[in-house]
N, C-alpha and C. Protein backbone atom coordinates (compact mmCIF):
# COMPACT_ATOMS: atom_id res chain seq x y z
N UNK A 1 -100.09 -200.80 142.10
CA UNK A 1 -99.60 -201.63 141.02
C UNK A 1 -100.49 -202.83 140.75
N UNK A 2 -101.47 -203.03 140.96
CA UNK A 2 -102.52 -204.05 141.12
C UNK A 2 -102.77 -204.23 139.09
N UNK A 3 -102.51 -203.40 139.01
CA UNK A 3 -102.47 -203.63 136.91
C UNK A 3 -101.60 -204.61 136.83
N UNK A 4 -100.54 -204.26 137.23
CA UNK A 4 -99.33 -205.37 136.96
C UNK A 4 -99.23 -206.26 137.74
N UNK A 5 -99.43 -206.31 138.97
CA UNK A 5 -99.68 -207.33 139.47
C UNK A 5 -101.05 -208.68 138.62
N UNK A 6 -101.44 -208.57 138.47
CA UNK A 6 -103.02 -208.74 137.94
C UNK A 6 -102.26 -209.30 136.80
N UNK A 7 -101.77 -208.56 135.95
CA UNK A 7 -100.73 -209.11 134.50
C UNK A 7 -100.03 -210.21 134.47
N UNK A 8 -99.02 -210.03 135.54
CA UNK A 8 -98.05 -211.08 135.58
C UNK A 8 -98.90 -212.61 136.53
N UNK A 9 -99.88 -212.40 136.86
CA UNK A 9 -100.77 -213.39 137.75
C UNK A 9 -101.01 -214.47 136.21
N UNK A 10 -101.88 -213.38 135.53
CA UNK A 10 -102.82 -214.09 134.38
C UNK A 10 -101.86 -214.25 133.24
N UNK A 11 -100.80 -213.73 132.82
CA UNK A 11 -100.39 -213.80 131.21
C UNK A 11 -99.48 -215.40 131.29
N UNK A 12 -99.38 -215.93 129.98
CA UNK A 12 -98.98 -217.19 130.26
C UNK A 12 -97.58 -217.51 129.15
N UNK A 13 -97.14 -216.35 129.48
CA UNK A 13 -95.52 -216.35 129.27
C UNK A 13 -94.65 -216.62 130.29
N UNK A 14 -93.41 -216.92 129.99
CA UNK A 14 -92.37 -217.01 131.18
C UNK A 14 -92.09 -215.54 131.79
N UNK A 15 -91.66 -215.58 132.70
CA UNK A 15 -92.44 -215.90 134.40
C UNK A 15 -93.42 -215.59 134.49
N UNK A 16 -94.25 -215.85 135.11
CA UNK A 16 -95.45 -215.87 135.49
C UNK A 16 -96.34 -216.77 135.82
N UNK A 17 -97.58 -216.64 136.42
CA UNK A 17 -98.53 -218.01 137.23
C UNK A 17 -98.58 -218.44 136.44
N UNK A 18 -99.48 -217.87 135.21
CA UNK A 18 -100.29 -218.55 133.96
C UNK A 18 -99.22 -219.29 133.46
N UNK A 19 -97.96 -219.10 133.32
CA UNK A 19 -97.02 -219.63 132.63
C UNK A 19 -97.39 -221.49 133.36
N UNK A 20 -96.63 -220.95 134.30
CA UNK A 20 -96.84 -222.38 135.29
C UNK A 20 -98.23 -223.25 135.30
N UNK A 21 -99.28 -222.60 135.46
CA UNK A 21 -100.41 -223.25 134.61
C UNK A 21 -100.49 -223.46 133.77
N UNK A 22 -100.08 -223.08 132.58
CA UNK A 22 -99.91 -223.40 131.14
C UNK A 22 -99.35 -224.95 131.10
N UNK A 23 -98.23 -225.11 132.12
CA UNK A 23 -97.38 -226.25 132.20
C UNK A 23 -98.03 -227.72 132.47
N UNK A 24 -99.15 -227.00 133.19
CA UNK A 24 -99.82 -228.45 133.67
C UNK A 24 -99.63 -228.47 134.78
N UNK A 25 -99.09 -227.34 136.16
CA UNK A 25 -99.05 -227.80 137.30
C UNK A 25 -100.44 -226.90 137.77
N UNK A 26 -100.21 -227.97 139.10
CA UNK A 26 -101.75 -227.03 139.80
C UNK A 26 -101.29 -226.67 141.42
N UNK A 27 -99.89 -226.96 141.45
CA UNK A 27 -99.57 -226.15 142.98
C UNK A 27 -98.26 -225.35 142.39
N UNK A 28 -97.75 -224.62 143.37
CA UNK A 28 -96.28 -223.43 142.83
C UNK A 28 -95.29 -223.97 143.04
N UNK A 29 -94.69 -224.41 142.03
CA UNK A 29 -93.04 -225.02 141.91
C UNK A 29 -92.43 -224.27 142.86
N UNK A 30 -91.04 -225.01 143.25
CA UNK A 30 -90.03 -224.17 144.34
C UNK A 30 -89.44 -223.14 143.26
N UNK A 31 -88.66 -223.03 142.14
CA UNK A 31 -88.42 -221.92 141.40
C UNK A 31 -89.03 -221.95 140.11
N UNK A 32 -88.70 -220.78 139.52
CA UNK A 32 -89.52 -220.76 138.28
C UNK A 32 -87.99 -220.45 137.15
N UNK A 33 -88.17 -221.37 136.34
CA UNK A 33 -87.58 -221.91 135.15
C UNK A 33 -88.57 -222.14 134.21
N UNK A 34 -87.75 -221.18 133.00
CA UNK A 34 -88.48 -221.89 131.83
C UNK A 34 -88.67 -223.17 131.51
N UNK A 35 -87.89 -224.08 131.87
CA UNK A 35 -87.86 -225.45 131.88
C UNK A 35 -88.28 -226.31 132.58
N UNK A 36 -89.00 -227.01 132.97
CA UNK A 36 -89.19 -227.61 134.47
C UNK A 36 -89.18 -229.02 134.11
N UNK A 37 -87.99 -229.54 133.62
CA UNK A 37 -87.79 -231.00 132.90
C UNK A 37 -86.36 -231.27 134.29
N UNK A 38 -87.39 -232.04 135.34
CA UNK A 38 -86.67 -232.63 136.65
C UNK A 38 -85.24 -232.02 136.98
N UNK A 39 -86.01 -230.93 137.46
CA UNK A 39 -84.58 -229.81 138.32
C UNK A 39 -84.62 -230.21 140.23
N UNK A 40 -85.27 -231.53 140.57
CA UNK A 40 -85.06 -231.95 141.52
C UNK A 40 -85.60 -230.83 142.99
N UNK A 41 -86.72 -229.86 142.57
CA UNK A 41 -86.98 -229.22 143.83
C UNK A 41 -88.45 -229.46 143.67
N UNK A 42 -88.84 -228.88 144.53
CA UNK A 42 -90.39 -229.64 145.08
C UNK A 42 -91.58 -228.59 143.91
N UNK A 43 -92.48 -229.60 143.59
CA UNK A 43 -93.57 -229.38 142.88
C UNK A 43 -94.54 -228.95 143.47
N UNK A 44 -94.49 -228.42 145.12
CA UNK A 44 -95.63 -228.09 145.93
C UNK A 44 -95.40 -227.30 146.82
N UNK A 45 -94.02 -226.23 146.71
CA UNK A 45 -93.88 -225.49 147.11
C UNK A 45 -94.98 -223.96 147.70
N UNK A 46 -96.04 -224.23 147.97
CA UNK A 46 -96.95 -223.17 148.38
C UNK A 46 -96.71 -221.91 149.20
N UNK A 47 -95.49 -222.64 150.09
CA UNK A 47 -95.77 -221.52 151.36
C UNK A 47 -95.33 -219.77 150.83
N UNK A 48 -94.64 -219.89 149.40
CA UNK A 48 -94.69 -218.41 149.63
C UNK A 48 -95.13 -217.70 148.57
N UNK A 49 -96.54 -218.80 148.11
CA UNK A 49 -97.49 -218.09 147.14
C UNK A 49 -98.87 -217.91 148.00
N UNK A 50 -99.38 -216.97 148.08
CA UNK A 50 -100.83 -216.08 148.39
C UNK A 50 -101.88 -215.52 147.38
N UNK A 51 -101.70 -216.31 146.56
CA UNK A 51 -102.73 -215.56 145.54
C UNK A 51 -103.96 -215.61 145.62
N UNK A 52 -104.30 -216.03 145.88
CA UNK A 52 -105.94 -215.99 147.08
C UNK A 52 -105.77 -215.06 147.63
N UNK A 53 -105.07 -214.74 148.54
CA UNK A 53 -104.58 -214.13 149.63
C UNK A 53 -104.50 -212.21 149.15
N UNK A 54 -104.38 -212.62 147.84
CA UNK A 54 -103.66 -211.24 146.67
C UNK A 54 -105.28 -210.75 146.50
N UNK A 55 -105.49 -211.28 145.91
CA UNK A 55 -107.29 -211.20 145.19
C UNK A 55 -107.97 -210.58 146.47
N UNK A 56 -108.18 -211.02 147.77
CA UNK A 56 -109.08 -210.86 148.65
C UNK A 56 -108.57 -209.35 149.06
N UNK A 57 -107.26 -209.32 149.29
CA UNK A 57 -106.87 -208.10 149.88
C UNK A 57 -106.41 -206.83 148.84
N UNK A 58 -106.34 -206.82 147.59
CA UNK A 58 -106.30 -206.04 146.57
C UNK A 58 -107.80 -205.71 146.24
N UNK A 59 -107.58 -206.85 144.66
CA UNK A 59 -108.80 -206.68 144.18
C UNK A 59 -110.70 -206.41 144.76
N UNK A 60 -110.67 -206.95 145.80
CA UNK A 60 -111.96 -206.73 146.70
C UNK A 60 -111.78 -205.79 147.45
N UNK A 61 -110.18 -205.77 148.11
CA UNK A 61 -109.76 -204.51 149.16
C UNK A 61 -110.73 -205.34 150.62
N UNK A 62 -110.79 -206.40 150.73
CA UNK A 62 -111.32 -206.71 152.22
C UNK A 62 -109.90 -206.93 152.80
N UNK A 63 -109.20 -205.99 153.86
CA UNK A 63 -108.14 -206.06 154.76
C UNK A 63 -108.88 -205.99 156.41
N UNK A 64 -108.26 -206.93 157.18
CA UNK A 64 -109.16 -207.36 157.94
C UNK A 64 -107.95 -206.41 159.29
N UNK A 65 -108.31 -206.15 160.46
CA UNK A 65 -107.33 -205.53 161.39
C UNK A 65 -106.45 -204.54 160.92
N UNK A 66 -106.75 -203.82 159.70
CA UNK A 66 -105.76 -202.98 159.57
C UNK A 66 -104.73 -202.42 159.97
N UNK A 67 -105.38 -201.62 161.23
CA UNK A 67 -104.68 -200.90 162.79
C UNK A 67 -103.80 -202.07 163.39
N UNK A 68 -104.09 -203.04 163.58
CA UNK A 68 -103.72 -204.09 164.64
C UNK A 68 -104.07 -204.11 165.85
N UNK A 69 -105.92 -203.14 166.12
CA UNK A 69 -106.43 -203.17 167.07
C UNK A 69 -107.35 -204.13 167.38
N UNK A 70 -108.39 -204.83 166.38
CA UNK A 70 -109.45 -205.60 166.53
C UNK A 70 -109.61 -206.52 165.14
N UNK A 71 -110.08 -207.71 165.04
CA UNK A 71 -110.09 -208.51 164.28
C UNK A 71 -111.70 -208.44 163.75
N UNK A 72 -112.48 -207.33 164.25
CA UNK A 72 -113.65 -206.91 163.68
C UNK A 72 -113.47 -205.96 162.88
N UNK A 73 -111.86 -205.05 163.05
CA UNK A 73 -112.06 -203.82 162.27
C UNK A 73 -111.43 -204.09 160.74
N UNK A 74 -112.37 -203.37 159.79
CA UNK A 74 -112.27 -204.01 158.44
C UNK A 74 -111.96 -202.36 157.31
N UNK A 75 -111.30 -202.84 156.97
CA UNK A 75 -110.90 -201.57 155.76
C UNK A 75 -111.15 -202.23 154.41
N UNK A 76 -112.42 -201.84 153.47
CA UNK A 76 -113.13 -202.29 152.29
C UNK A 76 -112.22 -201.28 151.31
N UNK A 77 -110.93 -201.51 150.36
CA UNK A 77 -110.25 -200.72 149.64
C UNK A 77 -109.89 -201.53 148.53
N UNK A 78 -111.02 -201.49 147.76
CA UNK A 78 -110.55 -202.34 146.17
C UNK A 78 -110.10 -201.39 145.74
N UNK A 79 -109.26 -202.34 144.39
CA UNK A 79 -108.50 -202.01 143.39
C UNK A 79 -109.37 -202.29 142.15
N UNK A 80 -109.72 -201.33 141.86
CA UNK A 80 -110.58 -202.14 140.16
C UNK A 80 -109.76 -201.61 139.38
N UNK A 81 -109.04 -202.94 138.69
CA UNK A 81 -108.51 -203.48 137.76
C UNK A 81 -108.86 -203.14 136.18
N UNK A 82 -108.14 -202.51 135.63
CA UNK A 82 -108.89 -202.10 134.09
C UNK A 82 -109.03 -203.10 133.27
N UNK A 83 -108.82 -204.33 133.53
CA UNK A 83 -109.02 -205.63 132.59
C UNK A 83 -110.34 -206.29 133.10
N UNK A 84 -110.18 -206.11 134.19
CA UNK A 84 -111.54 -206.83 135.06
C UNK A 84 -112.95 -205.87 134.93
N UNK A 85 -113.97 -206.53 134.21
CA UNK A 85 -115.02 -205.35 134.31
C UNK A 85 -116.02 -206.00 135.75
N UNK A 86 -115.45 -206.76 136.81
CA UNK A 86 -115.87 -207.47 137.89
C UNK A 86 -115.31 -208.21 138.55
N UNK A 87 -115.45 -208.28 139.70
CA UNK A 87 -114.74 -208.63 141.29
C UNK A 87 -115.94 -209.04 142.11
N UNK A 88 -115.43 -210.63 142.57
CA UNK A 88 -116.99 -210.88 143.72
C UNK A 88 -116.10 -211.88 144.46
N UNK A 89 -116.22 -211.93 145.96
CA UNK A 89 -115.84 -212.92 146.92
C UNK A 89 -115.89 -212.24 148.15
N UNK A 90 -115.72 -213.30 148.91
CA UNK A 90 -115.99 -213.07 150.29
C UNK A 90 -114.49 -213.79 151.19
N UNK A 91 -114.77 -213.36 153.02
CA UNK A 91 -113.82 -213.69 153.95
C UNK A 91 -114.59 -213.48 154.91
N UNK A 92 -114.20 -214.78 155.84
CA UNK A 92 -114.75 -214.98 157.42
C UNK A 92 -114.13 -214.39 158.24
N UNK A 93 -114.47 -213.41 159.09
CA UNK A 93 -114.09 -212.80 160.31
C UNK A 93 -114.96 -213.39 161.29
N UNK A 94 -114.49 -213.53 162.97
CA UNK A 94 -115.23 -213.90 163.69
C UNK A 94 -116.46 -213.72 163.82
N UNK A 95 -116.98 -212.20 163.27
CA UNK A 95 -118.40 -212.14 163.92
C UNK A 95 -118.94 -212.57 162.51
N UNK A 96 -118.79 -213.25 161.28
CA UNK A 96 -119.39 -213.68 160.32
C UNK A 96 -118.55 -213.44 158.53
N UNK A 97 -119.58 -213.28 157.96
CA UNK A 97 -118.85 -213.53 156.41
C UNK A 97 -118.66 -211.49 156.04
N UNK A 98 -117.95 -211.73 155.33
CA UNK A 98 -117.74 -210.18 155.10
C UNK A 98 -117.61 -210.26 153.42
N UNK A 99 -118.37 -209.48 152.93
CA UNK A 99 -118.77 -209.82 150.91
C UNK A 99 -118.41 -208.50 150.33
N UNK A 100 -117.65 -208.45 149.55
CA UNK A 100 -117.40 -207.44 148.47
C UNK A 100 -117.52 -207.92 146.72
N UNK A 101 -118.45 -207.24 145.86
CA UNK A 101 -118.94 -207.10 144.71
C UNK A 101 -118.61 -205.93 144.02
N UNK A 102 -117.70 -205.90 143.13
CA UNK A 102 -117.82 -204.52 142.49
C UNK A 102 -118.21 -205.28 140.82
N UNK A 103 -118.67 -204.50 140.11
CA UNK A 103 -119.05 -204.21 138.83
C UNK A 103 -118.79 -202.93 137.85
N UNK A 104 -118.28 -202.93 136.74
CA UNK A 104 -118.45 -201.60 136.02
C UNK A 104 -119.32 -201.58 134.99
N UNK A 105 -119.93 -200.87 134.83
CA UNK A 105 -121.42 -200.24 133.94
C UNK A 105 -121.14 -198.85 133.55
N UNK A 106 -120.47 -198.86 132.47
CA UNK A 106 -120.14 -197.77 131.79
C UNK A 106 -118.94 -197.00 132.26
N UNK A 107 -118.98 -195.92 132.59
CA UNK A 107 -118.27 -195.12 132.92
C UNK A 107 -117.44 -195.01 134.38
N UNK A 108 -118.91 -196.03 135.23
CA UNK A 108 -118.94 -195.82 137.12
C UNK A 108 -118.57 -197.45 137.62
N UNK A 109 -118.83 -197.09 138.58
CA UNK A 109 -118.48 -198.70 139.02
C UNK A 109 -119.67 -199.16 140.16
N UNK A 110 -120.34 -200.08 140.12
CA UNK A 110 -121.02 -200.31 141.06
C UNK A 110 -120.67 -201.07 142.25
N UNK A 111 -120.83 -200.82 143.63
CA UNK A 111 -119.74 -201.57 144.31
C UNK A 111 -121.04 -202.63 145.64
N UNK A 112 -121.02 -203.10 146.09
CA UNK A 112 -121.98 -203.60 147.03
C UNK A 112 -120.87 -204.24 148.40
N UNK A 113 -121.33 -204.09 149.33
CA UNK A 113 -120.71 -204.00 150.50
C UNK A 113 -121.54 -204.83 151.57
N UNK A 114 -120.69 -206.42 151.75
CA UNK A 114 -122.44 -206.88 153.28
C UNK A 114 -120.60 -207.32 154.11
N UNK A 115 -121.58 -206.75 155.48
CA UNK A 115 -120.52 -207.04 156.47
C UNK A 115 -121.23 -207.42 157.68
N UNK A 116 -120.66 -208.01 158.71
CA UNK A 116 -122.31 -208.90 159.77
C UNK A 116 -121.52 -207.65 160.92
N UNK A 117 -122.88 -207.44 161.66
CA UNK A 117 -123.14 -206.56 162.41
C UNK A 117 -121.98 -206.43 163.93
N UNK A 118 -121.37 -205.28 163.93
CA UNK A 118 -120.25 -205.32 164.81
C UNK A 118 -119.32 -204.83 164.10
N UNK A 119 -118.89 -205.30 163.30
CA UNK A 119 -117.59 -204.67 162.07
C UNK A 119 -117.89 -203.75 161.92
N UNK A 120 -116.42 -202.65 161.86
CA UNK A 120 -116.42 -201.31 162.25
C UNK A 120 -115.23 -200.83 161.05
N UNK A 121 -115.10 -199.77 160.79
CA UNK A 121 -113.78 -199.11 159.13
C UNK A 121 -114.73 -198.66 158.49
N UNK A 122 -113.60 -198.57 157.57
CA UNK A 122 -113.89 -197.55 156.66
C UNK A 122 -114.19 -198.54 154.93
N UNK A 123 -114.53 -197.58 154.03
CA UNK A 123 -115.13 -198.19 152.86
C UNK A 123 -113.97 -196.81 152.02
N UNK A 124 -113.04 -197.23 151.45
CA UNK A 124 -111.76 -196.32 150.78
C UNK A 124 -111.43 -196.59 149.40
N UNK A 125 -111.49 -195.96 148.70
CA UNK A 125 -111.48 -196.03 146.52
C UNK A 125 -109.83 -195.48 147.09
N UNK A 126 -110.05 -196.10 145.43
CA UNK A 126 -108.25 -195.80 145.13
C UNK A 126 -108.13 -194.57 144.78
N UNK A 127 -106.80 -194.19 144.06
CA UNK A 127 -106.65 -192.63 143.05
C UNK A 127 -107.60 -192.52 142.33
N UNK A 128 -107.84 -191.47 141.97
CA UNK A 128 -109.03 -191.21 140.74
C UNK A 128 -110.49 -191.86 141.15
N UNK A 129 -110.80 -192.32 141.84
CA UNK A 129 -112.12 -192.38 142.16
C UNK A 129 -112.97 -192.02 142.98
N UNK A 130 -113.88 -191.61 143.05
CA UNK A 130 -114.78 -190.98 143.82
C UNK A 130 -116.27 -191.86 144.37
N UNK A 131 -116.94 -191.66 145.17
CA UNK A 131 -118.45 -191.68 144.98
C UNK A 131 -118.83 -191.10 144.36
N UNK A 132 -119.81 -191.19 144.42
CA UNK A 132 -120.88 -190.25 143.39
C UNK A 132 -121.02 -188.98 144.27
N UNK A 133 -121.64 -188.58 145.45
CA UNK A 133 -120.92 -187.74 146.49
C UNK A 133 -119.82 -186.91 146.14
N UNK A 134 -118.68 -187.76 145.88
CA UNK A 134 -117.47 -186.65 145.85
C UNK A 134 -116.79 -187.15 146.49
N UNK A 135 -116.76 -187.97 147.61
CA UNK A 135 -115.60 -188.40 148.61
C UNK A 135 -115.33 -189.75 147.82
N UNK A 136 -114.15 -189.69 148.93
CA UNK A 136 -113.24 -190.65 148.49
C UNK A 136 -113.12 -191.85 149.85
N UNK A 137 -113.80 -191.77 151.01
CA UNK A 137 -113.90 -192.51 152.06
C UNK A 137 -115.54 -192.34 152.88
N UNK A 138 -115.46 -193.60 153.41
CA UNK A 138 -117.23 -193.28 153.72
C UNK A 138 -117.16 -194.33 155.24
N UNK A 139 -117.68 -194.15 156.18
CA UNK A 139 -118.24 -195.27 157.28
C UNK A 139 -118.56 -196.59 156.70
N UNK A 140 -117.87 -198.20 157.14
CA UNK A 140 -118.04 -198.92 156.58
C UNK A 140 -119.99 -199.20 157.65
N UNK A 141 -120.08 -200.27 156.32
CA UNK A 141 -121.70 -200.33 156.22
C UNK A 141 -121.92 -201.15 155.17
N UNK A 142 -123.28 -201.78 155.36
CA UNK A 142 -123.49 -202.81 153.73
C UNK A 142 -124.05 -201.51 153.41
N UNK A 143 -123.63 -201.45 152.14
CA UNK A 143 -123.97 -200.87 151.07
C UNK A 143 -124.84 -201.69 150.27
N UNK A 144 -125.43 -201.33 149.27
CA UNK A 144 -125.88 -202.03 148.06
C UNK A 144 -125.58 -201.29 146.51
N UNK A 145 -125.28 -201.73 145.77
CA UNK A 145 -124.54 -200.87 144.69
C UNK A 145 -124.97 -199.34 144.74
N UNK A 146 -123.52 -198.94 145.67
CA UNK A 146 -123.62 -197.59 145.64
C UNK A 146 -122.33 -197.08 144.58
N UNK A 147 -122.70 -196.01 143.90
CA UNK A 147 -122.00 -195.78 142.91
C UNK A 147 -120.86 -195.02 142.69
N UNK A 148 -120.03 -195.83 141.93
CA UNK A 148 -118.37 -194.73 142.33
C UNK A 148 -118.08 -194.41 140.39
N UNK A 149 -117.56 -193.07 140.67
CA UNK A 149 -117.37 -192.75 139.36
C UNK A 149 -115.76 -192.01 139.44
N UNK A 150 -114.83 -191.84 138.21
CA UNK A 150 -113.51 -191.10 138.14
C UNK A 150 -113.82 -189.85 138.58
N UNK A 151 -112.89 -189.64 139.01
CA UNK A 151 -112.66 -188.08 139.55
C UNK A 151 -112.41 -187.38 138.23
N UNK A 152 -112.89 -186.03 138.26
CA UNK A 152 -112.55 -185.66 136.73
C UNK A 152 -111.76 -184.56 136.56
């Protein structure tokens, strides 16, 4: 559901983030009301928004311990987003920075992969996508735009 998720993040109708940005705030109200003319709850309610948190582990697909065996082991499983023609950021794991880049160029998607040496998983596309290969899962590894296209 990362479409809709992704939707209700950015559109700036009621409910929604954008809405609340629209408003002029820059942290997450305790509820969301169309109104926010002094309903007496806190203007900095954060703890149970992650949207950072959303982006890194969706859209890039960097999920860090998957298993709940090692805090080196990394599962690279973006979501590319049909609004987004690009996705770039990174996350610190102990043994260093771990970077995911995807891009689309036509039809395919170009994806680039740097992970610091020791980190161990897998590199996993969603439905409908492939490598260029044919698979749909590969040994994680930096990559450099290696190319993923729809399954057809």
């Amino acid at each position: 559901y990362g479409d809709l998720v992704f939707n209700m993040i950015v559109r700036e109708d009621y409910p929604s983030y954008g809405y609340i940005v629209k408003q002029g705030f820059n942290t997450m109200v305790e509820e969301f009301r169309e109104d926010f003319t002094d309903f007496g709850t806190s203007y900095n309610h954060h703890f149970l928004c992650d949207l950072t948190g959303w982006f890194i582990k969706s859209v890039l697909g960097i999920r860090v311990n998957p298993c709940l065996r090692s805090c080196n082991e990394l599962n690279i499983a973006p979501e590319f987003i049909e609004t987004l023609d690009w996705a770039e950021g990174h996350h610190n794991i102990p043994l260093g920075r771990v970077g995911v880049k995807w891009k689309r160029e036509g039809e395919k998607v170009l994806l680039n992969v740097s992970v610091p040496e020791g980190a161990f998983g897998q590199i996993m596309l969603p439905g409908g996508y492939v490598f260029a290969d044919g698979m749909s899962e590969k040994k994680l590894a930096n990559v450099d735009e290696i190319e993923i296209v729809r399954r057809a």
